[in-house]
N, C-alpha and C. Protein backbone atom coordinates (compact mmCIF):
# COMPACT_ATOMS: atom_id res chain seq x y z
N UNK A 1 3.40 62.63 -26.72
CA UNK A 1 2.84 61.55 -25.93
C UNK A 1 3.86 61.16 -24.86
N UNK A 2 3.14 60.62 -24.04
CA UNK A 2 4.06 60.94 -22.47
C UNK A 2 4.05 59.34 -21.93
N UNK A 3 4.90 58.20 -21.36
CA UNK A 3 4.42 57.48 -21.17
C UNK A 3 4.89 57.09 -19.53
N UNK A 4 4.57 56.90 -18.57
CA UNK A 4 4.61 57.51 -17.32
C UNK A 4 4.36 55.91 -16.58
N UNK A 5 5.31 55.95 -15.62
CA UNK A 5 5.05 54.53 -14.69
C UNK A 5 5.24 55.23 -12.85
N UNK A 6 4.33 54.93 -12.29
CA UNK A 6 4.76 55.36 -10.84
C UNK A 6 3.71 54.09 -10.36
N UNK A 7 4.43 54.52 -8.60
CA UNK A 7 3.51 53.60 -7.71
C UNK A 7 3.60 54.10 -6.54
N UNK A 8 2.55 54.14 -5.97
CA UNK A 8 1.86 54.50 -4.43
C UNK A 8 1.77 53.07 -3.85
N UNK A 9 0.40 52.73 -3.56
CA UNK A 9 0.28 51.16 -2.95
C UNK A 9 -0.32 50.22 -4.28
N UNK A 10 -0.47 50.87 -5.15
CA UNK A 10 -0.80 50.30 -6.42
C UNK A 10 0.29 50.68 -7.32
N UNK A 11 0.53 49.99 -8.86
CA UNK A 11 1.66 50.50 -9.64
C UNK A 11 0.44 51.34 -10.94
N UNK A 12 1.11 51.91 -11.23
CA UNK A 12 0.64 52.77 -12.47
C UNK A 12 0.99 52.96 -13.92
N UNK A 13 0.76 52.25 -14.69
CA UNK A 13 1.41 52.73 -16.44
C UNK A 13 0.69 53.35 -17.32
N UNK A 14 0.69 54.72 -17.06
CA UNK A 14 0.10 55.50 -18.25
C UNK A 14 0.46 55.73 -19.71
N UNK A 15 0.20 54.96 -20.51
CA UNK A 15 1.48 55.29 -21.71
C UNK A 15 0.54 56.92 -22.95
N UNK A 16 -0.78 57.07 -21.84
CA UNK A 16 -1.46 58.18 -23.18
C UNK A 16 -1.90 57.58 -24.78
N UNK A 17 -1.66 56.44 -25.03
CA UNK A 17 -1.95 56.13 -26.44
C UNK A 17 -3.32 55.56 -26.26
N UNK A 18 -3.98 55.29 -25.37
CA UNK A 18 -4.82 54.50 -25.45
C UNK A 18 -5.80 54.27 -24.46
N UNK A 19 -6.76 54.10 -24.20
CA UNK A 19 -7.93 54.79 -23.62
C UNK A 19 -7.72 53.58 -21.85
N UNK A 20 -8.53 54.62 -21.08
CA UNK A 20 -7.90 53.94 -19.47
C UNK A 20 -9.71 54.20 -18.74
N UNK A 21 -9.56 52.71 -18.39
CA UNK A 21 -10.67 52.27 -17.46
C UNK A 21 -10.55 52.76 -16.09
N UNK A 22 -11.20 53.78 -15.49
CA UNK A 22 -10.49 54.28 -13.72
C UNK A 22 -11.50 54.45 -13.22
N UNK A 23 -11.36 53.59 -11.53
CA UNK A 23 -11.98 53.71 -11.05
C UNK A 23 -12.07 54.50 -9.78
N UNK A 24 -12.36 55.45 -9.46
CA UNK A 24 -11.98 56.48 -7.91
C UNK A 24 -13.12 56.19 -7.00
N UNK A 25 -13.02 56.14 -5.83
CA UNK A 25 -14.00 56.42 -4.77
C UNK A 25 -13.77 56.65 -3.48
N UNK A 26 -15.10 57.09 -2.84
CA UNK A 26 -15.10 57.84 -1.35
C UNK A 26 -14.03 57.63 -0.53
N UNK A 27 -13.52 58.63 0.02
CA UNK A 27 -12.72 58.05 1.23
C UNK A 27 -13.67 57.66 2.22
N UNK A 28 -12.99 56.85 2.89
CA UNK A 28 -14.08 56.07 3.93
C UNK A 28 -14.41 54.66 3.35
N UNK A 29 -14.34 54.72 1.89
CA UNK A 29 -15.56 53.62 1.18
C UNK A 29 -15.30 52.35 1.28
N UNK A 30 -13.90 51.74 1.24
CA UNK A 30 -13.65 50.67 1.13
C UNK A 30 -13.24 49.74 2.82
N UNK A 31 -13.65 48.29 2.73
CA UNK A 31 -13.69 47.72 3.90
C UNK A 31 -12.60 47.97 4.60
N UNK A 32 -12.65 47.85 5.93
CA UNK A 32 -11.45 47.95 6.82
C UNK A 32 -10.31 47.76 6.30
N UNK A 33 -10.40 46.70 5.44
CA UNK A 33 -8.82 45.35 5.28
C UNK A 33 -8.24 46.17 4.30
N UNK A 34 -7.93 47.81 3.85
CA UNK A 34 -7.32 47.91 3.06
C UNK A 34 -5.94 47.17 2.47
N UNK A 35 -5.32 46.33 3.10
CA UNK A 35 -4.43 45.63 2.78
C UNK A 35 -5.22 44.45 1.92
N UNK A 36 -6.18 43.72 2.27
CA UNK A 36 -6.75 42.45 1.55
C UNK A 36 -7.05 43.27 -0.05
N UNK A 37 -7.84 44.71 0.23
CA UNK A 37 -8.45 45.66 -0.88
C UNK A 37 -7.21 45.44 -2.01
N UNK A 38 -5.90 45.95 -1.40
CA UNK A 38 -4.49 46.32 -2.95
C UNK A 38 -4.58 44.70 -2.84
N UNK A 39 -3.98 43.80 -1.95
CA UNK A 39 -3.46 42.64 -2.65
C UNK A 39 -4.61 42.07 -3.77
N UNK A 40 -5.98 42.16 -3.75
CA UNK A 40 -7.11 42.05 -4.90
C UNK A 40 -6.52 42.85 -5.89
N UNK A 41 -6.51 44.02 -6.07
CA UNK A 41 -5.69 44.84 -7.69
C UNK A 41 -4.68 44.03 -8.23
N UNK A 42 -3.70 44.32 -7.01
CA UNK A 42 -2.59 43.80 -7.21
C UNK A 42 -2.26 42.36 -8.09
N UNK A 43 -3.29 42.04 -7.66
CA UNK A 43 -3.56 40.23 -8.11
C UNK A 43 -4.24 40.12 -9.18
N UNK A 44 -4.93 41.08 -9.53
CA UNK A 44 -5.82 41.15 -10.38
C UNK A 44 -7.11 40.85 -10.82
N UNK A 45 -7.69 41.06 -9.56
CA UNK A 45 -8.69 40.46 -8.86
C UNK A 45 -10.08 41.54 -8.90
N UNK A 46 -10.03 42.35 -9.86
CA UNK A 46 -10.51 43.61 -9.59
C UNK A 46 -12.18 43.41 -9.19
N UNK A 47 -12.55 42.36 -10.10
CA UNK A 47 -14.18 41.62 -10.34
C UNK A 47 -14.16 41.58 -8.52
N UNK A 48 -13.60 41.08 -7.48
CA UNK A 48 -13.96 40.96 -6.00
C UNK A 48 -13.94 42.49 -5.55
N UNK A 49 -12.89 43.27 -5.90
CA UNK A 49 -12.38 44.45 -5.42
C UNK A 49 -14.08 45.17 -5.47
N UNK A 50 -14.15 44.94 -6.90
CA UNK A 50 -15.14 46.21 -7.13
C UNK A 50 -16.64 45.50 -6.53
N UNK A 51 -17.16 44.10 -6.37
CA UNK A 51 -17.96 43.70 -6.09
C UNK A 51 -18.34 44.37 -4.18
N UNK A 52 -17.18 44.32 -3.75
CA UNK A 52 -17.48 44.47 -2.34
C UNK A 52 -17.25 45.97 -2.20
N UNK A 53 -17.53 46.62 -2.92
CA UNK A 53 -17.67 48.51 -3.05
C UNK A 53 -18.89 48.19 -3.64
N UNK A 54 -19.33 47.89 -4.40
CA UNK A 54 -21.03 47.96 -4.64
C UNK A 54 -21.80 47.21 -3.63
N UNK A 55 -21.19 46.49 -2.90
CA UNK A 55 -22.13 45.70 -1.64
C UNK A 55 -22.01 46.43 -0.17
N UNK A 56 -21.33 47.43 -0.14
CA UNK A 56 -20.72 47.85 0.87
C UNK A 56 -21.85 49.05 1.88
N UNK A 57 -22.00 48.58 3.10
CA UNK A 57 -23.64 49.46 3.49
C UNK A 57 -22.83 50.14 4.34
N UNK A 58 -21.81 49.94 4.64
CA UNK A 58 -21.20 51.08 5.85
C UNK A 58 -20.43 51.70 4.83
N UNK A 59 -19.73 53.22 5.67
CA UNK A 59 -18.95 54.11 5.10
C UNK A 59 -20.22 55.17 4.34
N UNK A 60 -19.10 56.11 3.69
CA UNK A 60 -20.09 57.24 3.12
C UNK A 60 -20.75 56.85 1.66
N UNK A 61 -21.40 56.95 1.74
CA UNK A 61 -22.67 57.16 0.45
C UNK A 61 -23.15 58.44 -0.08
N UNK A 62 -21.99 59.09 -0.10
CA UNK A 62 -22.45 60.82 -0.44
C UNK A 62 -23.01 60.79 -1.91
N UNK A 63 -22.79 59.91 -2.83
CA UNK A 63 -23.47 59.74 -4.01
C UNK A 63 -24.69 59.86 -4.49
N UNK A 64 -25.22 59.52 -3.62
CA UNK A 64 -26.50 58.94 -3.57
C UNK A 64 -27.38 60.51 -3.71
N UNK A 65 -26.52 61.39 -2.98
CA UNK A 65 -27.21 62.64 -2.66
C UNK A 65 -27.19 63.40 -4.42
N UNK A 66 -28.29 63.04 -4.62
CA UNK A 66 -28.53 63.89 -6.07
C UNK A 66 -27.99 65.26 -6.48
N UNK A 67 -27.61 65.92 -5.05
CA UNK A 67 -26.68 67.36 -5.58
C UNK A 67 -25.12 67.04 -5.82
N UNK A 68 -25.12 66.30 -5.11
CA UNK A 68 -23.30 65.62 -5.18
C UNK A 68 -22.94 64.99 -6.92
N UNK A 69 -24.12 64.02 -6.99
CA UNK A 69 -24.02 63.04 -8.15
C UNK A 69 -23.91 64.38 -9.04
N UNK A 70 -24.59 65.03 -9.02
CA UNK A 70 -24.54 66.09 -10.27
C UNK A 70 -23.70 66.77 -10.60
N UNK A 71 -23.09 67.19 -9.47
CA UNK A 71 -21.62 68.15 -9.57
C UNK A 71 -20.81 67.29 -10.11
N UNK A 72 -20.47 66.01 -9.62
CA UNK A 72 -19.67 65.01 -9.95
C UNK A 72 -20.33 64.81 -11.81
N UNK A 73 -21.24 64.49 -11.77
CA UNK A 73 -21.56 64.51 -13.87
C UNK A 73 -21.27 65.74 -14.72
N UNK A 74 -21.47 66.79 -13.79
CA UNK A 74 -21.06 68.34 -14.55
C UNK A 74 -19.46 68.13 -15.11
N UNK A 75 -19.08 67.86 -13.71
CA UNK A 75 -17.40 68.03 -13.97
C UNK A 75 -16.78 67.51 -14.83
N UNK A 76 -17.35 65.83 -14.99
CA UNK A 76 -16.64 65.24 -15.89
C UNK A 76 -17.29 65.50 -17.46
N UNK A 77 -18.59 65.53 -17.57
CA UNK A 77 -19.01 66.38 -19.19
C UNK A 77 -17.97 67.82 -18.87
N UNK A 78 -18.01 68.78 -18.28
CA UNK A 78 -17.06 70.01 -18.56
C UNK A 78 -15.96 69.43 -19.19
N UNK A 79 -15.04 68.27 -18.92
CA UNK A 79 -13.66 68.42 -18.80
C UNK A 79 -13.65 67.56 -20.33
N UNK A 80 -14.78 66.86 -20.91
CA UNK A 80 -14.85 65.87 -21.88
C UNK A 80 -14.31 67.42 -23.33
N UNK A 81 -13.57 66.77 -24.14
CA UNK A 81 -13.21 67.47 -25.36
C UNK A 81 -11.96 68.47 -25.13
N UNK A 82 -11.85 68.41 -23.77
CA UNK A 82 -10.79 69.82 -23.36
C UNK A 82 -9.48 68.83 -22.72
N UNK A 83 -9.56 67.66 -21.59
CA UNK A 83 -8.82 67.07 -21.39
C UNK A 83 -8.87 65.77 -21.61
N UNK A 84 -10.21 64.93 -21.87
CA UNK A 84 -10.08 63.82 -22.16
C UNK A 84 -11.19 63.23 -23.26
N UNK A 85 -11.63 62.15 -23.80
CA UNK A 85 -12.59 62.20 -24.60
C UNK A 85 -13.14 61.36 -23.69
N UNK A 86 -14.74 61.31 -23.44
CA UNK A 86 -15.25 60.32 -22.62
C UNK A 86 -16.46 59.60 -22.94
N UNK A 87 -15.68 58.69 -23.16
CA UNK A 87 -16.56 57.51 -23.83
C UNK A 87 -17.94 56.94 -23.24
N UNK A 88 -17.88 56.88 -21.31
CA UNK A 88 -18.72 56.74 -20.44
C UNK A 88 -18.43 56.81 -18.96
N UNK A 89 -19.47 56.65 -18.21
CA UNK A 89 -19.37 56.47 -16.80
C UNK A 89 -20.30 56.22 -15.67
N UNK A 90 -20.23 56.01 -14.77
CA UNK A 90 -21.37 55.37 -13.72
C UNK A 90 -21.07 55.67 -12.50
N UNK A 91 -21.66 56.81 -12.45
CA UNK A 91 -21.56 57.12 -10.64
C UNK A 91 -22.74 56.92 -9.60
N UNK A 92 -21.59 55.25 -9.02
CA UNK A 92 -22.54 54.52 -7.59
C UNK A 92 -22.62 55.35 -6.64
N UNK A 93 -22.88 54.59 -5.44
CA UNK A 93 -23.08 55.97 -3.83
C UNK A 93 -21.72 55.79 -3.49
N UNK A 94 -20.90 55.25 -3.64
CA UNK A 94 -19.38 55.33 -3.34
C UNK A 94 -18.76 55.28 -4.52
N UNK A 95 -18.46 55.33 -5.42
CA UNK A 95 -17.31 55.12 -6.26
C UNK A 95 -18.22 55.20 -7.70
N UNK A 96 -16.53 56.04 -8.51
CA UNK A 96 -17.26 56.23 -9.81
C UNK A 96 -16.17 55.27 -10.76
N UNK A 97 -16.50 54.50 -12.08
CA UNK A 97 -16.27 53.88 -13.10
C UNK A 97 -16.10 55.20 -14.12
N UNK A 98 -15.10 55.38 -14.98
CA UNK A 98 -15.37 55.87 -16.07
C UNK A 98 -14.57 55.49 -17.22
N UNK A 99 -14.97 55.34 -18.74
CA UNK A 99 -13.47 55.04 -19.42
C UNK A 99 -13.21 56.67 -20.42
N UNK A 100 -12.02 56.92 -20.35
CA UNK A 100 -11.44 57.99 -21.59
C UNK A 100 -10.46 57.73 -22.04
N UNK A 101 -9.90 58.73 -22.94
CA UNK A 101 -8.94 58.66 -23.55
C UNK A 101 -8.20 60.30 -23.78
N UNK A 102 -7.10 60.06 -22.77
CA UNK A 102 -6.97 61.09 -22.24
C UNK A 102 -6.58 62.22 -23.69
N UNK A 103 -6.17 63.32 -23.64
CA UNK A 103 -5.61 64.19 -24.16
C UNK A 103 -3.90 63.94 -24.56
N UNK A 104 -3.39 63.74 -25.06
CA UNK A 104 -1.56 63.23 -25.46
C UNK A 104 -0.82 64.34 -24.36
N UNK A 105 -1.34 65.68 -23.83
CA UNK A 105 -0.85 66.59 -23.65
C UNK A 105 -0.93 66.69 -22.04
N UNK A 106 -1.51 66.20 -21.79
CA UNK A 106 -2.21 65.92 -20.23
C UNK A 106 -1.71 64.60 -19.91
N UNK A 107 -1.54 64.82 -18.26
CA UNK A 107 -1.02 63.44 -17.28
C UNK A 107 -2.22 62.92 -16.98
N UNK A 108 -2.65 61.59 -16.60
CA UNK A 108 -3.53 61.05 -16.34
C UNK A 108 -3.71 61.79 -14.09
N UNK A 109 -2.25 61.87 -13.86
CA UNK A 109 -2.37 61.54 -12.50
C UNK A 109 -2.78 63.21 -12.23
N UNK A 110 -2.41 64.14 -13.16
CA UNK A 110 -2.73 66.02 -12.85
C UNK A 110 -3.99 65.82 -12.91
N UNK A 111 -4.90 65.51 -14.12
CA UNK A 111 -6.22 65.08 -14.48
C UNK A 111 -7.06 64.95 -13.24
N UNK A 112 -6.33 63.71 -12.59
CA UNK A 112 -7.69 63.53 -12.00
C UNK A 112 -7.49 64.06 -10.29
N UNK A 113 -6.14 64.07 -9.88
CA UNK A 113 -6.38 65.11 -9.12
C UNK A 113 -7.20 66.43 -9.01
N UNK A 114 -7.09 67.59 -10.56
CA UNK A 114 -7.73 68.27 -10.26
C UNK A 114 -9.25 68.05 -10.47
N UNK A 115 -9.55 66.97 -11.10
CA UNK A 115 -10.76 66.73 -10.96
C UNK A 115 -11.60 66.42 -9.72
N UNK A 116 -10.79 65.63 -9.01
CA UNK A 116 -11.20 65.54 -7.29
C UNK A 116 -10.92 66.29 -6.69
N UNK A 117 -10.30 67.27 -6.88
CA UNK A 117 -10.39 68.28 -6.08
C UNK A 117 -11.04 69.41 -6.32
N UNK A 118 -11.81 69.53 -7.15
CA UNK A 118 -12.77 70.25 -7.75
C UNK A 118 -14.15 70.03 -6.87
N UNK A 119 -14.35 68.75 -7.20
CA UNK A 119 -15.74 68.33 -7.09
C UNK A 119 -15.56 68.43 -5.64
N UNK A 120 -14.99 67.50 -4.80
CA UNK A 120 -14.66 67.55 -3.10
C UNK A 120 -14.74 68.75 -2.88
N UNK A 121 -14.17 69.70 -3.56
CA UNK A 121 -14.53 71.21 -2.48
C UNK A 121 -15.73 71.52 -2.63
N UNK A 122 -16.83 71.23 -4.00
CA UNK A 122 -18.02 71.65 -4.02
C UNK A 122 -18.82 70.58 -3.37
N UNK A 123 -18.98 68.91 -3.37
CA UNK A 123 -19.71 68.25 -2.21
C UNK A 123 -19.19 68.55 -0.51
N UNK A 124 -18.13 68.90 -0.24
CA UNK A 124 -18.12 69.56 1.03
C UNK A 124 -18.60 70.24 1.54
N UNK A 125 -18.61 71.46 0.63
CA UNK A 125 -19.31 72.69 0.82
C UNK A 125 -20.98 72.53 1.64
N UNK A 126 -21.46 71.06 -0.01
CA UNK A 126 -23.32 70.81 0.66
C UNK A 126 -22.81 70.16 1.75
N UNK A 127 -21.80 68.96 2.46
CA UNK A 127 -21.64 68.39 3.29
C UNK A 127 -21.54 69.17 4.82
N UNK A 128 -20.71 70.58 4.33
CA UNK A 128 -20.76 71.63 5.60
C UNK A 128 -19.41 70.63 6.44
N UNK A 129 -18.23 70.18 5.19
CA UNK A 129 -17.61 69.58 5.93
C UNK A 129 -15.93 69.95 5.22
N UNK A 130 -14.77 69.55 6.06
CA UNK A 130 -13.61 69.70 5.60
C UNK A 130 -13.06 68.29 5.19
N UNK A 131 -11.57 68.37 4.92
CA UNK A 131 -11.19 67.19 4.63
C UNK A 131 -11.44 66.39 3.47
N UNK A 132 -10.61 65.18 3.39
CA UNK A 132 -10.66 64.41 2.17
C UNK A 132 -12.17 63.60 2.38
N UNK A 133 -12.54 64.28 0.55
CA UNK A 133 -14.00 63.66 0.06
C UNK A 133 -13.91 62.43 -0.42
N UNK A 134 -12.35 61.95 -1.94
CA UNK A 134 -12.33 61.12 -1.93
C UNK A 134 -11.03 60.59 -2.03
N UNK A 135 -11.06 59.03 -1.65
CA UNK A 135 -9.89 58.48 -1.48
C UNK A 135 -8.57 58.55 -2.17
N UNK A 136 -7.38 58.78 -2.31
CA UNK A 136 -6.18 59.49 -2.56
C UNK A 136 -6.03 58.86 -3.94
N UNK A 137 -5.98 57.08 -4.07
CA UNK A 137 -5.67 56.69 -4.79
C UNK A 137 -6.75 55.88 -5.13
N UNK A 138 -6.54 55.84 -6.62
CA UNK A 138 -7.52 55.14 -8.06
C UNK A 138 -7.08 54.16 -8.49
N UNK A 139 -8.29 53.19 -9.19
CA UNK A 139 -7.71 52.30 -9.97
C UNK A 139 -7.37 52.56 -11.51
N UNK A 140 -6.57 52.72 -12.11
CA UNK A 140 -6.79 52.90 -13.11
C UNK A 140 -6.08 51.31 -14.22
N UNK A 141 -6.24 51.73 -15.27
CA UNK A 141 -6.10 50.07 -16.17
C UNK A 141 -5.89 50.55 -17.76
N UNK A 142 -4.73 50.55 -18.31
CA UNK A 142 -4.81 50.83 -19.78
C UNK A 142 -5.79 49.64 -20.87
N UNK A 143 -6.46 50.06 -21.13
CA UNK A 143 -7.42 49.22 -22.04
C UNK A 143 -6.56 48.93 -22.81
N UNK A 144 -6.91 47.39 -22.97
CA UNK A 144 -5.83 46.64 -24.52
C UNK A 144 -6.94 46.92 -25.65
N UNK A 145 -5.60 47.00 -26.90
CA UNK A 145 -6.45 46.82 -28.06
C UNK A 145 -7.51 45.75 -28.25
N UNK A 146 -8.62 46.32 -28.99
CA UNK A 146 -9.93 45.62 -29.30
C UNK A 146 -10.84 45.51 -28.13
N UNK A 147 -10.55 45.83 -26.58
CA UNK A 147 -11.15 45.47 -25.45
C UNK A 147 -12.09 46.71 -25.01
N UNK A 148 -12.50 47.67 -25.72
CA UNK A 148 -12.97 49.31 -25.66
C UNK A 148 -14.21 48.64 -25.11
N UNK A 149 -14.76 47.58 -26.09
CA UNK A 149 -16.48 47.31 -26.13
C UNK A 149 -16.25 46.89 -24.28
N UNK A 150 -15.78 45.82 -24.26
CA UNK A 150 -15.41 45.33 -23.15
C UNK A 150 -15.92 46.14 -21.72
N UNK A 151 -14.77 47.48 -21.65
CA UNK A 151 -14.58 48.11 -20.48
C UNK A 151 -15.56 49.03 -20.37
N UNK A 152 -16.42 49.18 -21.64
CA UNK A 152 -17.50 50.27 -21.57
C UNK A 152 -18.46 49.68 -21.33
N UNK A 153 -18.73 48.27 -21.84
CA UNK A 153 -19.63 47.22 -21.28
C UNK A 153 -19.44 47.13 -19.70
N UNK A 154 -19.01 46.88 -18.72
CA UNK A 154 -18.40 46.90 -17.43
C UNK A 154 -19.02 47.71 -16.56
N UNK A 155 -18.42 48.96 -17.61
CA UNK A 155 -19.48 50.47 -16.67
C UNK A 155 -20.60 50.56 -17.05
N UNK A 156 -21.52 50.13 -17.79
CA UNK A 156 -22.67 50.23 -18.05
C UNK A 156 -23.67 49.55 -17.57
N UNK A 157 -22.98 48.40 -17.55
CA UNK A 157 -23.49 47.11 -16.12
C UNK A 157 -23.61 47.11 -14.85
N UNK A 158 -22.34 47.90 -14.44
CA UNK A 158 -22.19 47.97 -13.02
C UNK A 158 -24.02 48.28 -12.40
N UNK A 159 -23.98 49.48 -12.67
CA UNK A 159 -25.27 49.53 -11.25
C UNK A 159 -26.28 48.49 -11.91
N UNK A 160 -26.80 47.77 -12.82
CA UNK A 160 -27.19 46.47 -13.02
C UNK A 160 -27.04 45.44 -12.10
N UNK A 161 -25.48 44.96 -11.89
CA UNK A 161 -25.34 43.75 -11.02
C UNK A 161 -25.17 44.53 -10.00
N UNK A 162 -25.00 45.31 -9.26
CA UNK A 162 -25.61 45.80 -7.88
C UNK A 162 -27.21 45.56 -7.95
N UNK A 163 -27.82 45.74 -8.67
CA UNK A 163 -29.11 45.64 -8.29
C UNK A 163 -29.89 46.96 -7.91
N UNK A 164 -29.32 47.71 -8.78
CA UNK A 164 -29.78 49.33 -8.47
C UNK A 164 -30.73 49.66 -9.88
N UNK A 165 -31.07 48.78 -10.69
CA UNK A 165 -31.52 49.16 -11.62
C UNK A 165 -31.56 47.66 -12.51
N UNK A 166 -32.87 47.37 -13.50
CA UNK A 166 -32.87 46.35 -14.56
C UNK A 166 -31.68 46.78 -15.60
N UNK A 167 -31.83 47.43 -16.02
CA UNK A 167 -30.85 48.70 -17.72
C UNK A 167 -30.21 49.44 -17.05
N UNK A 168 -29.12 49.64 -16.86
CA UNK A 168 -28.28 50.56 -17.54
C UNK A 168 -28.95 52.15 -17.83
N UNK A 169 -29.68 52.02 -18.99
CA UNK A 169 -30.47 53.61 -19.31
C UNK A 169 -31.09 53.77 -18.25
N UNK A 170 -31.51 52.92 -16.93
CA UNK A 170 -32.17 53.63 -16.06
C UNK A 170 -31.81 54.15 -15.19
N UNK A 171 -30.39 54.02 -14.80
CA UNK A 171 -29.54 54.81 -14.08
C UNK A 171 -29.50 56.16 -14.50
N UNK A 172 -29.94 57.32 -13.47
CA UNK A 172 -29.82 58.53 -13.75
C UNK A 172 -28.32 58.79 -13.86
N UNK A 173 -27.45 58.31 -13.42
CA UNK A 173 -25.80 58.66 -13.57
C UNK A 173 -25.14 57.88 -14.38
N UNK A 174 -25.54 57.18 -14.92
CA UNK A 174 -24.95 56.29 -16.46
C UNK A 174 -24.47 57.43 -17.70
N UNK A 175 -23.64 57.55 -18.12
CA UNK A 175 -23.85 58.35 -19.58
C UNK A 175 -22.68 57.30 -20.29
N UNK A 176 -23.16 57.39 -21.76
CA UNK A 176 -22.51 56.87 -22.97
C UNK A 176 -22.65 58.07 -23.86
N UNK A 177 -21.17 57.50 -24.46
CA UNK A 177 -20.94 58.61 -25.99
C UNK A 177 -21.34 58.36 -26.70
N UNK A 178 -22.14 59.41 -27.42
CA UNK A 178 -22.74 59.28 -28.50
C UNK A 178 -22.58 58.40 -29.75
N UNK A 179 -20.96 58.05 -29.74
CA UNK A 179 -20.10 57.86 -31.19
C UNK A 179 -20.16 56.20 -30.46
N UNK A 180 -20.43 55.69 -29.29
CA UNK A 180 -20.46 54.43 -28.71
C UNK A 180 -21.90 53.63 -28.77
N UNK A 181 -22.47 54.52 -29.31
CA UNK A 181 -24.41 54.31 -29.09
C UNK A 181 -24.44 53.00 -29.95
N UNK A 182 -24.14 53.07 -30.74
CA UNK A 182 -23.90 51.48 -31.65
C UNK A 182 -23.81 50.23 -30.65
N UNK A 183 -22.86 50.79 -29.91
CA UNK A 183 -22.35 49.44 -29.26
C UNK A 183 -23.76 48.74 -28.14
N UNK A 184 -24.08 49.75 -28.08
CA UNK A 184 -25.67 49.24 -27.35
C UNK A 184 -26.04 47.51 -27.52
C-alpha cells in the first residue's frame, strides 16, 4: 500500500486504504473563473463547485452523445476487478462522478490518466478531432470511514438535482454495485 501526497492547483492524498470519491470532466467545461472554480475545492466548497458544472449550458457537452457516454461506461466496467473495485458512477454531459477503491498495487494518479486517455482518443476519433478531451486535473476526495453510503448516495443523486431525471435508475449512465444494491 502506497500512500502518496502531490499538488497541481489542487492538493492530493492518496493513502490506497480506502475508497476515493473523483470527480473528472470536459476540458472546456468549467466557467471562465477557473481561479473562483480551485478556491471552491480548495475551501471546500465542492456542493457550489459541482452545482455550477451541472448548470453549465456553454462549453462541451460531448456526453450527452450516446456513443461517447458508452465508451466512457465500457472503460470504466473493463477496468472494475482489474484496477479498481467500483462501487458506482454517473456520467453528466460534462463531467463524470465515480466512487472506487482502488487496487493497493496501482496509483490513483497512473489510473486515471490512462483511463482518460483511453477514452479521449476513442471520443475524438467520433469527434474527428485532436487535442485534450478532458480536463488535466480531477477532483478527487478520500472517503472517511462510515461515509461510503454517503458518497455513493451523492453520485446517484446527482443527475436527480440537475433535473435530468426523477430516480437515479432512470439515468441511462448511473450504475451501482451489485454488493451496494442494499443501500438503495
Amino acid at each position: 500500500m502506497s500512500t502518496t501526497f502531490y499538488r497541481r492547483n489542487l492538493p492530493h492524498f492518496v493513502p490506497n486504504d480506502r475508497p476515493y470519491f473523483l470527480t473528472f470532466r470536459l476540458a472546456g467545461s468549467q466557467p471562465t473563473d477557473d481561479l473562483l472554480l480551485s478556491r471552491l475545492l480548495l475551501h471546500r466548497k465542492f456542493l457550489e463547485y459541482d452545482r455550477a458544472l451541472d448548470t453549465m449550458k456553454s462549453g462541451p457537452h460531448h456526453l450527452r452523445d450516446k456513443r461517447m457516454a458508452s465508451i466512457v461506461m465500457e472503460a470504466l466496467h473493463h477496468r472494475d476487478g482489474k484496477e479498481y473495485e467500483l462501487h458506482n458512477f454517473t456520467i453528466m454531459s460534462n463531467h463524470i462522478h465515480m466512487v472506487i477503491s482502488l487496487d493497493p498495487e496501482r496509483e490513483l494518479s497512473t489510473m486515471l490518466k490512462e483511463l482518460k486517455s483511453w477514452t479521449a482518443r476513442e471520443c475524438n476519433n467520433i469527434l474527428r478531432k485532436r487535442g485534450d478531451f478532458w480536463l488535466h486535473e480531477g477532483y478527487d476526495h478520500v472517503v472517511r470511514k462510515g461515509r461510503l453510503g454517503n458518497a455513493v448516495a451523492y453520485v446517484l443523486n446527482n443527475p436527480v438535482k440537475a433535473g435530468i431525471v426523477t430516480t437515479w435508475k432512470d439515468h441511462p449512465w448511473t450504475y451501482l454495485s451489485r454488493d451496494l444494491h442494499g443501500f438503495e
